[in-house]
PDB file of N, CA and C in Angstrom:
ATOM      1  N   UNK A   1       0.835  -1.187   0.000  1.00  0.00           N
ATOM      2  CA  UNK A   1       0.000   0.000   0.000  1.00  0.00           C
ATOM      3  C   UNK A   1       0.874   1.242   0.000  1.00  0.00           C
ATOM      4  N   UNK A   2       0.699   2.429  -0.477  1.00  0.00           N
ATOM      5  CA  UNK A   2       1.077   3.276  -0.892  1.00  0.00           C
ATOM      6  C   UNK A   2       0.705   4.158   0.724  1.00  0.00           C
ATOM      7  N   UNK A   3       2.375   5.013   0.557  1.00  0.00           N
ATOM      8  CA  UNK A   3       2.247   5.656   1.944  1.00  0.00           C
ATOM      9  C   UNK A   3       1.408   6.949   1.767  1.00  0.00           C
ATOM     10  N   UNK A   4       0.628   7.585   2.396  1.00  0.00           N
ATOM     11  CA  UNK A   4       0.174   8.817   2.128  1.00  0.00           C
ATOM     12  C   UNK A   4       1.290   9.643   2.757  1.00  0.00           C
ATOM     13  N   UNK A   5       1.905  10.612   2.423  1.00  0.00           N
ATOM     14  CA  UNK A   5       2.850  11.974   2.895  1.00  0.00           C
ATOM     15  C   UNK A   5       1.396  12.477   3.581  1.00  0.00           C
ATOM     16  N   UNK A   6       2.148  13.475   4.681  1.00  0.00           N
ATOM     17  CA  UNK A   6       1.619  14.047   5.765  1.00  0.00           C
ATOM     18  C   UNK A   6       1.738  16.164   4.617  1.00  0.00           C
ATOM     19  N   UNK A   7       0.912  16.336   4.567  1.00  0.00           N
ATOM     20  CA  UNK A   7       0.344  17.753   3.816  1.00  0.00           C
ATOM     21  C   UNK A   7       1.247  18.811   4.915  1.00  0.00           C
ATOM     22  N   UNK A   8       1.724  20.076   3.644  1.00  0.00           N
ATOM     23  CA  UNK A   8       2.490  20.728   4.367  1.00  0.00           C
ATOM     24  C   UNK A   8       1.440  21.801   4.972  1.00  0.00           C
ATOM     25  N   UNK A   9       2.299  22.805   5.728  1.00  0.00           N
ATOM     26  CA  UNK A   9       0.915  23.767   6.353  1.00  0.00           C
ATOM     27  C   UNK A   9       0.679  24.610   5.168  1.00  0.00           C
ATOM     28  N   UNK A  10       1.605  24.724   4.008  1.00  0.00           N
ATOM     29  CA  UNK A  10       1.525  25.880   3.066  1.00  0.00           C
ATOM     30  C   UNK A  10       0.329  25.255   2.208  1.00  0.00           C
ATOM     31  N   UNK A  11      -0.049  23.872   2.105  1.00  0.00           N
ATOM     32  CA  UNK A  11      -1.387  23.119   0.876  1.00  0.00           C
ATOM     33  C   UNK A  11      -2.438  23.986   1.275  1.00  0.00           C
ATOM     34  N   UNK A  12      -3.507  23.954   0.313  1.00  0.00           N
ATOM     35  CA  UNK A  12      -4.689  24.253   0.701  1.00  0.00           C
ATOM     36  C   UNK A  12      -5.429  23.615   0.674  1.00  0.00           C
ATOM     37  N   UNK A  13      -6.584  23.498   1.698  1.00  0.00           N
ATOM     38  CA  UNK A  13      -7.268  22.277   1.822  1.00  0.00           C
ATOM     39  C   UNK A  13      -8.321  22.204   0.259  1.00  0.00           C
ATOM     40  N   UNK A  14      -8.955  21.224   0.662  1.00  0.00           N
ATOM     41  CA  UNK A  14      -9.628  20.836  -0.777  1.00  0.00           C
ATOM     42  C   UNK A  14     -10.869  21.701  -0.932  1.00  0.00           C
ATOM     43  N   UNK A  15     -11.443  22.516  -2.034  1.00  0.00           N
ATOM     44  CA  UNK A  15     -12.773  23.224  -1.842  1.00  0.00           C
ATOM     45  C   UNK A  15     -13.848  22.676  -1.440  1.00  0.00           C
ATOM     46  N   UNK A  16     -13.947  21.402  -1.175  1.00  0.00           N
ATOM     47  CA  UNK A  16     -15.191  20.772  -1.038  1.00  0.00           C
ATOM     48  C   UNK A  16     -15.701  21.078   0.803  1.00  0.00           C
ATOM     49  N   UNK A  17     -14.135  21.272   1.582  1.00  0.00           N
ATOM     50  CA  UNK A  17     -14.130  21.359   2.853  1.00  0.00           C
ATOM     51  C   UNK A  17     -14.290  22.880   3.370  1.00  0.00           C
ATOM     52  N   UNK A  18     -14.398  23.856   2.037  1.00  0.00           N
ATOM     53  CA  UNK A  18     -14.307  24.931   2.782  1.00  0.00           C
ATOM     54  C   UNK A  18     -15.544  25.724   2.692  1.00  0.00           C
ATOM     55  N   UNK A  19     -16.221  26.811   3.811  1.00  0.00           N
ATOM     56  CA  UNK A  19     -17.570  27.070   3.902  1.00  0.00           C
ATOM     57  C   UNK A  19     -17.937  27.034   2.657  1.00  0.00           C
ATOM     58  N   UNK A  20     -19.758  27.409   2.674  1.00  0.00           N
ATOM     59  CA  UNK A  20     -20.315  27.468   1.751  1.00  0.00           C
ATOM     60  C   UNK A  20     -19.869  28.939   1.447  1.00  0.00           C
ATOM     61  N   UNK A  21     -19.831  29.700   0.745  1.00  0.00           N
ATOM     62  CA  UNK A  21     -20.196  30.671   0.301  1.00  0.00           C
ATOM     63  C   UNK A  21     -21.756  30.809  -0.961  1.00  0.00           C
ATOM     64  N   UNK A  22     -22.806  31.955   0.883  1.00  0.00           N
ATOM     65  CA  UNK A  22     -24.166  32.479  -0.098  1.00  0.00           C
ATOM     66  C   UNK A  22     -24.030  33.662  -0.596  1.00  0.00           C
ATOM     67  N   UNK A  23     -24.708  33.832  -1.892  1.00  0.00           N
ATOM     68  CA  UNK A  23     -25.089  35.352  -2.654  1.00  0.00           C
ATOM     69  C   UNK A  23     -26.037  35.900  -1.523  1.00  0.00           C
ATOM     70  N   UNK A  24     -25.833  36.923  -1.701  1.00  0.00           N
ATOM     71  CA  UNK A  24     -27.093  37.833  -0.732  1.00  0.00           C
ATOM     72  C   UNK A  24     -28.481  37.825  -1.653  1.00  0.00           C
ATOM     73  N   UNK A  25     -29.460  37.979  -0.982  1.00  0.00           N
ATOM     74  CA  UNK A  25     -30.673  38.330  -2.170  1.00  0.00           C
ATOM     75  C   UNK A  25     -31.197  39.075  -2.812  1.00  0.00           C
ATOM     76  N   UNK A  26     -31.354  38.969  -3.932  1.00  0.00           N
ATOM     77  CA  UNK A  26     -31.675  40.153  -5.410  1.00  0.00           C
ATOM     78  C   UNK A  26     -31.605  41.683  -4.333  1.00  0.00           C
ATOM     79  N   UNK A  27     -32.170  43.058  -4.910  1.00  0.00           N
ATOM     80  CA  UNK A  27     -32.348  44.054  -4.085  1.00  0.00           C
ATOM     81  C   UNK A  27     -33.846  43.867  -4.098  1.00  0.00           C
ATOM     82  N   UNK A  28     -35.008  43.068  -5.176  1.00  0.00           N
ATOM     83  CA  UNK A  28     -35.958  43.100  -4.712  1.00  0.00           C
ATOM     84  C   UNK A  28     -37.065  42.389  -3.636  1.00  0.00           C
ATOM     85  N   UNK A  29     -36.030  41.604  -2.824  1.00  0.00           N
ATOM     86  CA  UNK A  29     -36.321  40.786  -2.224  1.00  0.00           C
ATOM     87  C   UNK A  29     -37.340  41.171  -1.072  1.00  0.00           C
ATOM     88  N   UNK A  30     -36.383  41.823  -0.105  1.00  0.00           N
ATOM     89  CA  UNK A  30     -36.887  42.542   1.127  1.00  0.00           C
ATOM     90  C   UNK A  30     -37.950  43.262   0.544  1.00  0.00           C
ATOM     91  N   UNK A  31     -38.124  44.165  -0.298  1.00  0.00           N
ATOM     92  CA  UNK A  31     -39.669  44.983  -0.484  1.00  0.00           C
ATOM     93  C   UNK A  31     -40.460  44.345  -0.709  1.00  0.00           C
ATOM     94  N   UNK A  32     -40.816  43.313  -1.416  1.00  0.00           N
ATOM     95  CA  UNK A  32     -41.547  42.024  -1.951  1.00  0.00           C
ATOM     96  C   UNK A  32     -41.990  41.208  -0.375  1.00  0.00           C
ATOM     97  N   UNK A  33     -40.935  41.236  -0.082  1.00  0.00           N
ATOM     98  CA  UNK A  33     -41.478  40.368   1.255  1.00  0.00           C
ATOM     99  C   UNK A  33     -41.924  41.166   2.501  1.00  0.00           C
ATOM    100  N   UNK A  34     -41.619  42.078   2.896  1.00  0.00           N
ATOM    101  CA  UNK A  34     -42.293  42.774   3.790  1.00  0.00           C
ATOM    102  C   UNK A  34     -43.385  43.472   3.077  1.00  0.00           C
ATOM    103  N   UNK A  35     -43.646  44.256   1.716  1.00  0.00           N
ATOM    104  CA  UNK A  35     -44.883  44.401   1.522  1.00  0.00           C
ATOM    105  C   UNK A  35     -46.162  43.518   1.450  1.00  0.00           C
ATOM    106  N   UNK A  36     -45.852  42.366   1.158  1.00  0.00           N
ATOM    107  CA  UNK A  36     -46.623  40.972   1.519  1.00  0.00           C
ATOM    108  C   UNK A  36     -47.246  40.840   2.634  1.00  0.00           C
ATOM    109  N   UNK A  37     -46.270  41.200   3.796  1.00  0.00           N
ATOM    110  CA  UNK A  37     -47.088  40.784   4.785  1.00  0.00           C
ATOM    111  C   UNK A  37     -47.921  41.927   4.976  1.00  0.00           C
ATOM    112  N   UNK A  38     -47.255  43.489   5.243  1.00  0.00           N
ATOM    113  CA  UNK A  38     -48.192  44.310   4.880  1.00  0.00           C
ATOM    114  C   UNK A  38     -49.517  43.927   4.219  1.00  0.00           C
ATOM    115  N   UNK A  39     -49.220  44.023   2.968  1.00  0.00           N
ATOM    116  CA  UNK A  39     -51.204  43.603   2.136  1.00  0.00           C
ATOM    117  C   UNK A  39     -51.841  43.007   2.650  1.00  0.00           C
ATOM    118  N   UNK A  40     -51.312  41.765   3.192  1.00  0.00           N
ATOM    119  CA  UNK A  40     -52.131  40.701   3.852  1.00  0.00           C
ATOM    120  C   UNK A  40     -52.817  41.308   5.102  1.00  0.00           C
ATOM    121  N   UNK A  41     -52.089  42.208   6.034  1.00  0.00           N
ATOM    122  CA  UNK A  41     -52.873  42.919   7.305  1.00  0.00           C
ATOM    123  C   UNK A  41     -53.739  43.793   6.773  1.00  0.00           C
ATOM    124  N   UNK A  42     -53.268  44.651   5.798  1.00  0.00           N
ATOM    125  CA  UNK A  42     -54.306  45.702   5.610  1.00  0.00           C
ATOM    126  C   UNK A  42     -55.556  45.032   4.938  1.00  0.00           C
ATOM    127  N   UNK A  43     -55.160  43.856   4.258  1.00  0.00           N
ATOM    128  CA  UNK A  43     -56.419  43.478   3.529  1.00  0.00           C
ATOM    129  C   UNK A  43     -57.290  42.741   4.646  1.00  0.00           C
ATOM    130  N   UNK A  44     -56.377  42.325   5.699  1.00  0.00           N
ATOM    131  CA  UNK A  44     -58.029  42.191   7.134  1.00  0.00           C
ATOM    132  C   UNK A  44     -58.488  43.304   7.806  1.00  0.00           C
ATOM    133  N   UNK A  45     -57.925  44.170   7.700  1.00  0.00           N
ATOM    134  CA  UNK A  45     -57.975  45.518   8.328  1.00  0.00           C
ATOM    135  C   UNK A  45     -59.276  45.903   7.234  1.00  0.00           C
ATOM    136  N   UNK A  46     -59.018  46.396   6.572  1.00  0.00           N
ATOM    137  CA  UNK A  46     -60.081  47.016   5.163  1.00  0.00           C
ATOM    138  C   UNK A  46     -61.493  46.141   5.634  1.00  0.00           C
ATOM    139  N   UNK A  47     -61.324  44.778   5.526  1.00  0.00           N
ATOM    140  CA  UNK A  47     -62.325  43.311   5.727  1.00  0.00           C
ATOM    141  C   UNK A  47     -63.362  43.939   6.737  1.00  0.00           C
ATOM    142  N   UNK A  48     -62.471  44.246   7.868  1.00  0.00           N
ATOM    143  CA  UNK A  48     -63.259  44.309   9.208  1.00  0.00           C
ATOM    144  C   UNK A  48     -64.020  45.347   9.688  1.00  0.00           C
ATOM    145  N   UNK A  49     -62.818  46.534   8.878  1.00  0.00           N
ATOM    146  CA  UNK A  49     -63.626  48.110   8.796  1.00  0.00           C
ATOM    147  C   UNK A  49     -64.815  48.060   8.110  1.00  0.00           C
ATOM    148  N   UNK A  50     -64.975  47.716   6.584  1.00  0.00           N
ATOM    149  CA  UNK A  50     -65.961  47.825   6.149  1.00  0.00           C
ATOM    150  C   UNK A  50     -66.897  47.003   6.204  1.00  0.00           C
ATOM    151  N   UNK A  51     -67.091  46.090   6.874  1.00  0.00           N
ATOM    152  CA  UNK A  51     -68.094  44.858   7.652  1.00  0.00           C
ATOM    153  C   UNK A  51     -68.001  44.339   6.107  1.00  0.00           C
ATOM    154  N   UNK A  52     -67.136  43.617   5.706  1.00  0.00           N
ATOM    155  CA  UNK A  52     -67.177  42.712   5.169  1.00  0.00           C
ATOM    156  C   UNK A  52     -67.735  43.297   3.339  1.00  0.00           C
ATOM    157  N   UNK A  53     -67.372  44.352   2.919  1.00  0.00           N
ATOM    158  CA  UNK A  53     -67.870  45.205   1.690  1.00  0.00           C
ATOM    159  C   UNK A  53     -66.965  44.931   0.827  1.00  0.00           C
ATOM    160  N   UNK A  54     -65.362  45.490   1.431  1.00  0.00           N
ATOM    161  CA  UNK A  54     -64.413  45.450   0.659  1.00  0.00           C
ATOM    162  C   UNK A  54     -63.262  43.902   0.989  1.00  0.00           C
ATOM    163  N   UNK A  55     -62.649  43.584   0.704  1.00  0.00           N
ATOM    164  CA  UNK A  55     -61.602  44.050  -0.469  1.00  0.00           C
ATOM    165  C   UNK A  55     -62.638  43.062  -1.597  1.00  0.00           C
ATOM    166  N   UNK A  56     -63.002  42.063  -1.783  1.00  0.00           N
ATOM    167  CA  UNK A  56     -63.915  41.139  -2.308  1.00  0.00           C
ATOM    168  C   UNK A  56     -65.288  40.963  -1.811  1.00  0.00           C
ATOM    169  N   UNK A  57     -66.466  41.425  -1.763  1.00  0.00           N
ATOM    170  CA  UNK A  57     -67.747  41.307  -1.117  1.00  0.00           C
ATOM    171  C   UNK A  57     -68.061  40.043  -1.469  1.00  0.00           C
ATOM    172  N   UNK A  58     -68.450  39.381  -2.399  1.00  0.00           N
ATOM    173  CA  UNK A  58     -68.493  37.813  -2.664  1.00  0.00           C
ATOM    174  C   UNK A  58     -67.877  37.111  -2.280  1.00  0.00           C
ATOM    175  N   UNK A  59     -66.824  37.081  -1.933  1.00  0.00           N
ATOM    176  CA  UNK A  59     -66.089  36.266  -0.720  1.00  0.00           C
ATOM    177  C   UNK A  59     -66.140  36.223   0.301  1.00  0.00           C
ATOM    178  N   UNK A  60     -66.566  36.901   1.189  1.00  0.00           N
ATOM    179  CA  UNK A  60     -67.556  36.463   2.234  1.00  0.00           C
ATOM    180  C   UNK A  60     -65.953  36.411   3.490  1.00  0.00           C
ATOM    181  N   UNK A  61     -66.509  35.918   4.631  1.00  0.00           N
ATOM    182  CA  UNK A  61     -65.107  35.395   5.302  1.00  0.00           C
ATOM    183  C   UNK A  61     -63.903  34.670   4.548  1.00  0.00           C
ATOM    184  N   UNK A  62     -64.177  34.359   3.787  1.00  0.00           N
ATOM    185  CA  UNK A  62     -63.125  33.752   2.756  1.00  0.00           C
ATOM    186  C   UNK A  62     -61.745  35.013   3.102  1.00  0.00           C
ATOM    187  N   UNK A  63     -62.474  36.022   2.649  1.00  0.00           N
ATOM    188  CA  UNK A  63     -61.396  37.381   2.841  1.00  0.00           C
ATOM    189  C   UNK A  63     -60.323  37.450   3.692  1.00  0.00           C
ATOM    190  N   UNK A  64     -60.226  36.845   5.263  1.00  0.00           N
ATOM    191  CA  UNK A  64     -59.713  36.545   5.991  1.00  0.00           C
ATOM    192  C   UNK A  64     -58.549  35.798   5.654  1.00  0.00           C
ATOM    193  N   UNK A  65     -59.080  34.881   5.298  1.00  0.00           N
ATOM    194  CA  UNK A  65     -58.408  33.515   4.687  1.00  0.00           C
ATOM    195  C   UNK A  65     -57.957  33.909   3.351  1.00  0.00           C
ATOM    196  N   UNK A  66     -58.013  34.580   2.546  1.00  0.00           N
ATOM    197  CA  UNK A  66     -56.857  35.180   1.342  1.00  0.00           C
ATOM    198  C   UNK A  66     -56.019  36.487   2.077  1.00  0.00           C
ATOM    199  N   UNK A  67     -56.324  37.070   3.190  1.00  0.00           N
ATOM    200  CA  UNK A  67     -55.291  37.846   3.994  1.00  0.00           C
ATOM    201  C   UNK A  67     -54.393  37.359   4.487  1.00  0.00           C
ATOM    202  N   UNK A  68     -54.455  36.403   5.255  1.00  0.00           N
ATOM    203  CA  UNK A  68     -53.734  35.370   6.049  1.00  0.00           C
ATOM    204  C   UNK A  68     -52.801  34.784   4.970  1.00  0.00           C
ATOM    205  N   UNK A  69     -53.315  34.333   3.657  1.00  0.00           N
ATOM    206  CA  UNK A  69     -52.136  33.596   2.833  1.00  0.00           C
ATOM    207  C   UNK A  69     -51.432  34.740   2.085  1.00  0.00           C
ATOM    208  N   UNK A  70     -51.868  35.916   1.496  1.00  0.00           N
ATOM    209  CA  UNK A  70     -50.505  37.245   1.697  1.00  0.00           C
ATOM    210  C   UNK A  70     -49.823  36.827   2.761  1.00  0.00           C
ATOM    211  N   UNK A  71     -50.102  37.241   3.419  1.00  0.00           N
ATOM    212  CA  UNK A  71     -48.930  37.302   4.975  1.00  0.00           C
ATOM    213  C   UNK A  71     -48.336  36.270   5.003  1.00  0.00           C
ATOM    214  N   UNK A  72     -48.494  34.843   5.188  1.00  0.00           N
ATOM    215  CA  UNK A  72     -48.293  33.598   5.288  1.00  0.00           C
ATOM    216  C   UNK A  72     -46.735  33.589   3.645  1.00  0.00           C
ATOM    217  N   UNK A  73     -47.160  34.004   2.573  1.00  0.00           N
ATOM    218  CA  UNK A  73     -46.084  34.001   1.465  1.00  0.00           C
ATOM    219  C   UNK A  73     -44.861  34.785   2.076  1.00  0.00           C
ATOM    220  N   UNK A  74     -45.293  36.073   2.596  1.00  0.00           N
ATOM    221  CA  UNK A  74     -44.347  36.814   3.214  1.00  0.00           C
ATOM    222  C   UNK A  74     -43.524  36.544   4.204  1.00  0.00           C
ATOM    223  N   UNK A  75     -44.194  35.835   5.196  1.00  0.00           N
ATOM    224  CA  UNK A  75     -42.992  34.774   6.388  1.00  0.00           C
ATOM    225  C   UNK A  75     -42.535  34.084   6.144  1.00  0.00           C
ATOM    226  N   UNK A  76     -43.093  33.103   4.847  1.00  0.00           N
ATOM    227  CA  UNK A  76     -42.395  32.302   4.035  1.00  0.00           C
ATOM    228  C   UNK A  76     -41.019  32.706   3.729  1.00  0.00           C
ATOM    229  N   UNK A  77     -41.246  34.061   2.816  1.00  0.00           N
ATOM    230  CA  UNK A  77     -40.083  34.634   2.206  1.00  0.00           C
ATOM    231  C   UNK A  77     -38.957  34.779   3.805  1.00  0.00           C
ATOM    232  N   UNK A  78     -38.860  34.905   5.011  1.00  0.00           N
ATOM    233  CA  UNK A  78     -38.140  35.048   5.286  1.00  0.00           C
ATOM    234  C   UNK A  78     -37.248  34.241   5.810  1.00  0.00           C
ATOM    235  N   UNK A  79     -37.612  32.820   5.731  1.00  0.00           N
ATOM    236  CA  UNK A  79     -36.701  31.606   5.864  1.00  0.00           C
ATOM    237  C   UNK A  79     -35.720  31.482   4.747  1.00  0.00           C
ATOM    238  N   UNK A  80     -35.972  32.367   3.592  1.00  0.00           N
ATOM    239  CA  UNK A  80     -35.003  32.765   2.358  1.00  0.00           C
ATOM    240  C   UNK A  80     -34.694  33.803   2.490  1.00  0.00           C
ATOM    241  N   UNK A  81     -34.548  34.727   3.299  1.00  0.00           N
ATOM    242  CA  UNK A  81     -33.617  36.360   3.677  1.00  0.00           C
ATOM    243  C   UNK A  81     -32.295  35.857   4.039  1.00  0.00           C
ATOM    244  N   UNK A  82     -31.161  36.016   2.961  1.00  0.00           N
ATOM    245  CA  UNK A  82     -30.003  36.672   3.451  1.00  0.00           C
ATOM    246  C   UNK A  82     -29.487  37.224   3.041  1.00  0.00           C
ATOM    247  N   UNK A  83     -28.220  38.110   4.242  1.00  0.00           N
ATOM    248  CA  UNK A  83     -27.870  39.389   3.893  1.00  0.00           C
ATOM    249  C   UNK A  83     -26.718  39.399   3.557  1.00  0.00           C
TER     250      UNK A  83
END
């Protein structure tokens, strides 16, 4: 069997061992994602003020439940925020 030599301190280790290096995210990231959650509040906010008139009147409580999933995309987005 073939001896392995002992690596000097000057080698560099192999790229596979060295951190990851991440890109940061686009510049439109952060506005996209915090306005998200925004819409999503104001659109229960609007819901509740106008007893149920605006943002969709045919949707009924539904409205709630398409506010909640704005917001919900937007917290999403922040398990993908980095800086």
């Amino acid at each position: 069997m073939p001896e392995s030599k002992p690596r000097k301190r000057t080698e560099r280790r192999p790229e596979a061992a060295a951190a990851p290096q991440y890109k940061p995210n686009p510049v439109w990231f952060k506005p996209v994602m915090f306005g998200l959650m925004v819409i999503g509040l104001l659109w229960i906010i609007v819901f509740y003020i106008t007893e149920a008139q605006w943002p969709i009147a045919a949707a009924g409580s539904w409205n709630i439940l398409i506010g909640f999933g704005i917001a919900i995309v937007g917290f999403l987005m922040t398990t993908r925020w980095r800086s």
